[in-house]
C-alpha atoms as a PDB file:
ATOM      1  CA  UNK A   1      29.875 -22.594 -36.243  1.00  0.00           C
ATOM      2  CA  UNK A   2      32.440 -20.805 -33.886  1.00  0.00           C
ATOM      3  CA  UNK A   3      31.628 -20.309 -30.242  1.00  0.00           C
ATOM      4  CA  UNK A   4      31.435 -16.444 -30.671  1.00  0.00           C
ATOM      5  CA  UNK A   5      28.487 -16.766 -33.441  1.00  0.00           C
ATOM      6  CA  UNK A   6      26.705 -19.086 -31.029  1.00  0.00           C
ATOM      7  CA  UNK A   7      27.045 -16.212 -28.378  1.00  0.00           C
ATOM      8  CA  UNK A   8      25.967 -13.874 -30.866  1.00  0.00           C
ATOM      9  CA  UNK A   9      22.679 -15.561 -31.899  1.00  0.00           C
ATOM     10  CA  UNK A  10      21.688 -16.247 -28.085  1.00  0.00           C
ATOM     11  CA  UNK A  11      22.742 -12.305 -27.229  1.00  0.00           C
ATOM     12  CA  UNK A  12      20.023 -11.375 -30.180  1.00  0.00           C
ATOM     13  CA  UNK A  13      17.524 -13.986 -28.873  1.00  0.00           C
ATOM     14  CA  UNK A  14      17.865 -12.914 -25.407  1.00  0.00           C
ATOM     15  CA  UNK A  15      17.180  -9.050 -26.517  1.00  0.00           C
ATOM     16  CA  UNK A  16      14.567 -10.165 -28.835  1.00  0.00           C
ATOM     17  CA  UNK A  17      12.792 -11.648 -25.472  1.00  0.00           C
ATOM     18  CA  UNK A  18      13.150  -8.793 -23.337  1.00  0.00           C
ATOM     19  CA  UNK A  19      11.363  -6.597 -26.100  1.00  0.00           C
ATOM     20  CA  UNK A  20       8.743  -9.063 -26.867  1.00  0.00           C
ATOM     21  CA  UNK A  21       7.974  -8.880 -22.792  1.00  0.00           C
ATOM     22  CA  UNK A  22       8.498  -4.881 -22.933  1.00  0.00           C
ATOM     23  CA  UNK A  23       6.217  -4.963 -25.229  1.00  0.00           C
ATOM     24  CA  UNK A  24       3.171  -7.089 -24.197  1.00  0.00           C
ATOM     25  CA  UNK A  25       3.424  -5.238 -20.182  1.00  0.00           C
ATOM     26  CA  UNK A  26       2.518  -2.057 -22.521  1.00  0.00           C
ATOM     27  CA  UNK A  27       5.909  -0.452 -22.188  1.00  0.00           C
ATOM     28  CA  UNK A  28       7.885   1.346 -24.795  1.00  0.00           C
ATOM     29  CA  UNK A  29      11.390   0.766 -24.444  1.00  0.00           C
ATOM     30  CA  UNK A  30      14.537   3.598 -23.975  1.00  0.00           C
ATOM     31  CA  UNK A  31      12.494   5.891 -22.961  1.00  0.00           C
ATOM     32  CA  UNK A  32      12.356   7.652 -19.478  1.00  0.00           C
ATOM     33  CA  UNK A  33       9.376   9.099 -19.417  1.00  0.00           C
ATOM     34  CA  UNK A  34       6.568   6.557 -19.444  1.00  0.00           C
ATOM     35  CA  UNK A  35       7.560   5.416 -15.546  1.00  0.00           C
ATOM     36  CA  UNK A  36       5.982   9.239 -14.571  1.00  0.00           C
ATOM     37  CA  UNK A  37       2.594   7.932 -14.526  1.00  0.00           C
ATOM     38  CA  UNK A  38       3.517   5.067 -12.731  1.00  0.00           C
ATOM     39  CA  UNK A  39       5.535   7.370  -9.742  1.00  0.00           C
ATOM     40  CA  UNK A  40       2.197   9.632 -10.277  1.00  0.00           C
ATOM     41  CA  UNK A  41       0.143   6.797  -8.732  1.00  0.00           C
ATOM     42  CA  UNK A  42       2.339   5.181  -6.613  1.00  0.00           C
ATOM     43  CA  UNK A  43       2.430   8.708  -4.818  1.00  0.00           C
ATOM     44  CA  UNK A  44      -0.943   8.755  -4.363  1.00  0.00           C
ATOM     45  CA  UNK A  45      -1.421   4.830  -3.094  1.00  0.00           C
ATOM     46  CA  UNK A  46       1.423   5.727  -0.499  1.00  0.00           C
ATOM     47  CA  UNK A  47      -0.726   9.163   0.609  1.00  0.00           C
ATOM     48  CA  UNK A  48      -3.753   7.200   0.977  1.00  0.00           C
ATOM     49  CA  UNK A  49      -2.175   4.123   2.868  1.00  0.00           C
ATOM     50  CA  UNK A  50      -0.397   6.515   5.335  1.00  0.00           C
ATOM     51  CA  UNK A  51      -4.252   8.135   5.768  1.00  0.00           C
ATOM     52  CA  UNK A  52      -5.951   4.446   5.906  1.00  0.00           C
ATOM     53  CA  UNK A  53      -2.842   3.392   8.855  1.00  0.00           C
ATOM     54  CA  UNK A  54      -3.535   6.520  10.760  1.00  0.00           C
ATOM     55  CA  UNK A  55      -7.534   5.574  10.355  1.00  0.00           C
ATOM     56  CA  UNK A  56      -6.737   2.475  11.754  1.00  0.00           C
ATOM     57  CA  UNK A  57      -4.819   3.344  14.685  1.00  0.00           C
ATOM     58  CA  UNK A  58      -7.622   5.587  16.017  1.00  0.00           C
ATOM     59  CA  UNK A  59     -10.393   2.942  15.144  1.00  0.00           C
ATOM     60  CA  UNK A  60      -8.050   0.459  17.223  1.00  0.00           C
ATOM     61  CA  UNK A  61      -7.833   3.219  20.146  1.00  0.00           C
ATOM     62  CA  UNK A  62     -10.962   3.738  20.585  1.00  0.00           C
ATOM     63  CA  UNK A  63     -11.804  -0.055  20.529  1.00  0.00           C
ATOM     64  CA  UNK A  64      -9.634  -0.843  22.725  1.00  0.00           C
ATOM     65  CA  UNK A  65     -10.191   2.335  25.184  1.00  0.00           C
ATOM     66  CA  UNK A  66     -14.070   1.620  25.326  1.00  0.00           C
ATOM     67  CA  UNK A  67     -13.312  -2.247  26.420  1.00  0.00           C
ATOM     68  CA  UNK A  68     -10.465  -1.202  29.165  1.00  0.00           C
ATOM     69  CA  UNK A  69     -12.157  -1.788  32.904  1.00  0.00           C
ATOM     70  CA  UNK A  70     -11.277   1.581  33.928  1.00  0.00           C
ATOM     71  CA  UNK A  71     -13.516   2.602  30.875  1.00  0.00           C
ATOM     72  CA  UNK A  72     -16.214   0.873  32.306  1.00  0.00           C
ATOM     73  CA  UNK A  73     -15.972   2.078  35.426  1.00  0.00           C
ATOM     74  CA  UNK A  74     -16.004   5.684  34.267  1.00  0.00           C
ATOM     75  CA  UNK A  75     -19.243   4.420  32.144  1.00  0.00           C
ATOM     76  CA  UNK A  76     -20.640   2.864  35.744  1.00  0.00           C
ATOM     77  CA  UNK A  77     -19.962   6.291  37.638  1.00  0.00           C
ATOM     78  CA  UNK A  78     -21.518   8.382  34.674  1.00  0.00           C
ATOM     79  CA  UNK A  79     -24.291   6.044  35.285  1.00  0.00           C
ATOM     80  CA  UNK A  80     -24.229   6.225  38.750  1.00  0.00           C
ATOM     81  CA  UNK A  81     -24.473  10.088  38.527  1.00  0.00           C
ATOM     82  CA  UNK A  82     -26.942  10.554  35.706  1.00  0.00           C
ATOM     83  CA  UNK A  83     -29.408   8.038  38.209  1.00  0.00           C
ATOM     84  CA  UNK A  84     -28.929  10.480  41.766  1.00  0.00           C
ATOM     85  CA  UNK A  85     -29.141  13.355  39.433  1.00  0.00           C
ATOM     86  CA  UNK A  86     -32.734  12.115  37.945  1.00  0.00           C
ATOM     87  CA  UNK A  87     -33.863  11.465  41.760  1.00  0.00           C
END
């Protein structure tokens, strides 16, 4: 067997592979269209993890603002006030 045949048969193995793994992820192969679902939902997981970061960055803020001492020394003067107020 020459060296090109052998390069042959492991060129048609190798592509036979690829299409038997195309093929069991649930793709069809050549064509361009089937990845526009895919870019469909991947625009919508990217809308709604920009929303969830921004979610978390005002859940952190206000954590973090309520446990600050000058928070709680606002809170101790609102206090303070609301007492001399129900005198």
């Amino acid at each position: 067997m020459s060296s090109w045949a052998i390069v042959a048969i492991v060129a048609i193995a190798v592509w036979g592979v690829v299409q038997a793994m195309k093929a069991k992820n649930g793709r069809e192969t050549g064509t361009v269209g089937d990845h526009q679902p895919d870019r469909q939902a991947d625009q919508i997981a990217q809308s709604e993890l920009k929303e969830l970061r921004e979610r978390i960055k005002v859940l952190e803020r206000i954590a973090t603002d309520a446990n600050t001492t000058e928070s709680r020394k606002i809170q101790e003067i609102s206090q303070e006030i609301e007492n001399l107020r129900d005198k």
